[in-house]
Structures are given as C-alpha cells and as structure tokens.
Protein backbone atom coordinates (compact mmCIF):
# COMPACT_ATOMS: atom_id res chain seq x y z
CA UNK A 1 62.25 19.51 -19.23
CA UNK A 2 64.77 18.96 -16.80
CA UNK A 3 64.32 22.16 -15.08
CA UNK A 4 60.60 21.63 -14.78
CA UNK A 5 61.26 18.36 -13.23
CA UNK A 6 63.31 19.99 -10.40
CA UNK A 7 60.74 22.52 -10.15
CA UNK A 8 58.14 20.96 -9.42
CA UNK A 9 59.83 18.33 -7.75
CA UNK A 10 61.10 20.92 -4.98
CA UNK A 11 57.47 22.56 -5.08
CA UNK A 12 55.96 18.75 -4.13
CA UNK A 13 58.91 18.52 -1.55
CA UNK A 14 57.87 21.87 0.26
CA UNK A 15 54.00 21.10 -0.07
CA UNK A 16 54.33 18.22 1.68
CA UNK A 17 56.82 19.39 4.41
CA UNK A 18 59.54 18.20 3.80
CA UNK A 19 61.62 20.35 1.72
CA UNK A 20 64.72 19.21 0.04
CA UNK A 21 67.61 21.68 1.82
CA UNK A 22 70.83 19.72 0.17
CA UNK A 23 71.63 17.43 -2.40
CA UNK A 24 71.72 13.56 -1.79
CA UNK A 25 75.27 12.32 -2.06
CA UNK A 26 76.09 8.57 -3.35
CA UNK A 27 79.44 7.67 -2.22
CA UNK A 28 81.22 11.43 -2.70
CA UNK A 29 79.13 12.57 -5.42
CA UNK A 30 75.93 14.33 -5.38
CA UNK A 31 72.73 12.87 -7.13
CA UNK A 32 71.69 14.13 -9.74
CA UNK A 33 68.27 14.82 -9.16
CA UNK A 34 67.25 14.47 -12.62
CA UNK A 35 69.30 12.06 -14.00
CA UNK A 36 67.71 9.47 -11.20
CA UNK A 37 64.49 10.02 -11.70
CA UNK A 38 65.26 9.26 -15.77
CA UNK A 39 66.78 6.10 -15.17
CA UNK A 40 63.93 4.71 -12.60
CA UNK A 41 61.67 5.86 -15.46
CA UNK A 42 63.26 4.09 -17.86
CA UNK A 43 63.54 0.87 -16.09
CA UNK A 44 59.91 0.89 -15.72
CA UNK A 45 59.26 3.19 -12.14
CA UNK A 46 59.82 3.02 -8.86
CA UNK A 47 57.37 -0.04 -8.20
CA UNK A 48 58.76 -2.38 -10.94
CA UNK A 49 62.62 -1.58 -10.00
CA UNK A 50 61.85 -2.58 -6.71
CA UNK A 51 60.10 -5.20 -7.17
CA UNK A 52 62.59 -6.71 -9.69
CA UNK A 53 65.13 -5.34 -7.34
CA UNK A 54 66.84 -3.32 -9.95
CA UNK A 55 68.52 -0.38 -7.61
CA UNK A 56 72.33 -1.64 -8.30
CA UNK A 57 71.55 -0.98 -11.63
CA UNK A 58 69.99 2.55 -11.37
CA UNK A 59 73.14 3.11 -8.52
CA UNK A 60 75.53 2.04 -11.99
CA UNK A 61 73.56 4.14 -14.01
CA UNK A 62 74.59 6.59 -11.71
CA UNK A 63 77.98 6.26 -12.13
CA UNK A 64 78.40 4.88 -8.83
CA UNK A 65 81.59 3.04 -7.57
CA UNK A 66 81.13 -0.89 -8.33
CA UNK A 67 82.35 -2.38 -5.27
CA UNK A 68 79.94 -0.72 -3.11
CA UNK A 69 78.09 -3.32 -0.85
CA UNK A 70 75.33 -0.68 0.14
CA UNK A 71 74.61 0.61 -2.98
CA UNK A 72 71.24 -0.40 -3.81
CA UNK A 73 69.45 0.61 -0.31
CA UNK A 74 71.32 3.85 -0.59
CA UNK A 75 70.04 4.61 -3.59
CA UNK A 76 66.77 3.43 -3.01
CA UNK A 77 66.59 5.75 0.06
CA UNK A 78 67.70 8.81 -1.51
CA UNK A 79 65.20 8.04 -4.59
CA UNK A 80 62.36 7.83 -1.84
C-alpha cells in the first residue's frame, strides 16, 4: 500500500509539473512521505487538520523535536 502511495504520489507530482526531486526534511530528518500522509488521514484530512489547526500534532506524530516554534507551518508546507 505504501509503495502505491508513493507511486502514484510521484506520478501526480510529475503530471502536474512539479516533480518531487528530494525529500522534505523536518528539523534534520527527512519526511516520511507516507507516514504523513497516514497521520493527516487519520486526523480527518488535510481540510479538517487545518481547520482545527491540528499540524503540531501531525509534526509530533512525526517524531518531530517538541520545542520547535515553527513546527506546524513547516509541516503544513511540506504536506502541501
């Protein structure tokens, strides 16, 4: 599943020109492509987390570092 997601996520990234050539990064780690997408899914999509303004929480799904004051628009950009 995962490697469908990817994909066809990369396919929709070319088709619409602009490809993905690297990786996000979040701090000093790279995004996992997949794992991002999951846990915007599972707080309800991209609409509902930001209109609840639930990016800190996919950025600590994530794993990301907790004392980060530009964590939520970072992730938010890198998920859009």
């Amino acid at each position: 599943e995962e490697e469908a997601f990817l994909v066809s996520l990369y396919q929709f990234m070319r088709d619409r020109h602009t490809p993905i050539e690297r990786i996000p990064h979040l701090g000093f780690k790279q995004i996992n492509l997949w794992k991002i997408y999951k846990a915007v899914e599972k707080l309800g999509a991209y609409e509902l987390v930001t209109c609840r303004r639930l990016w800190k929480h996919v950025y600590d799904e994530l794993g990301g570092s907790p004392g980060s004051t530009s964590a939520a628009t970072c992730t938010r950009r890198h998920y859009e």
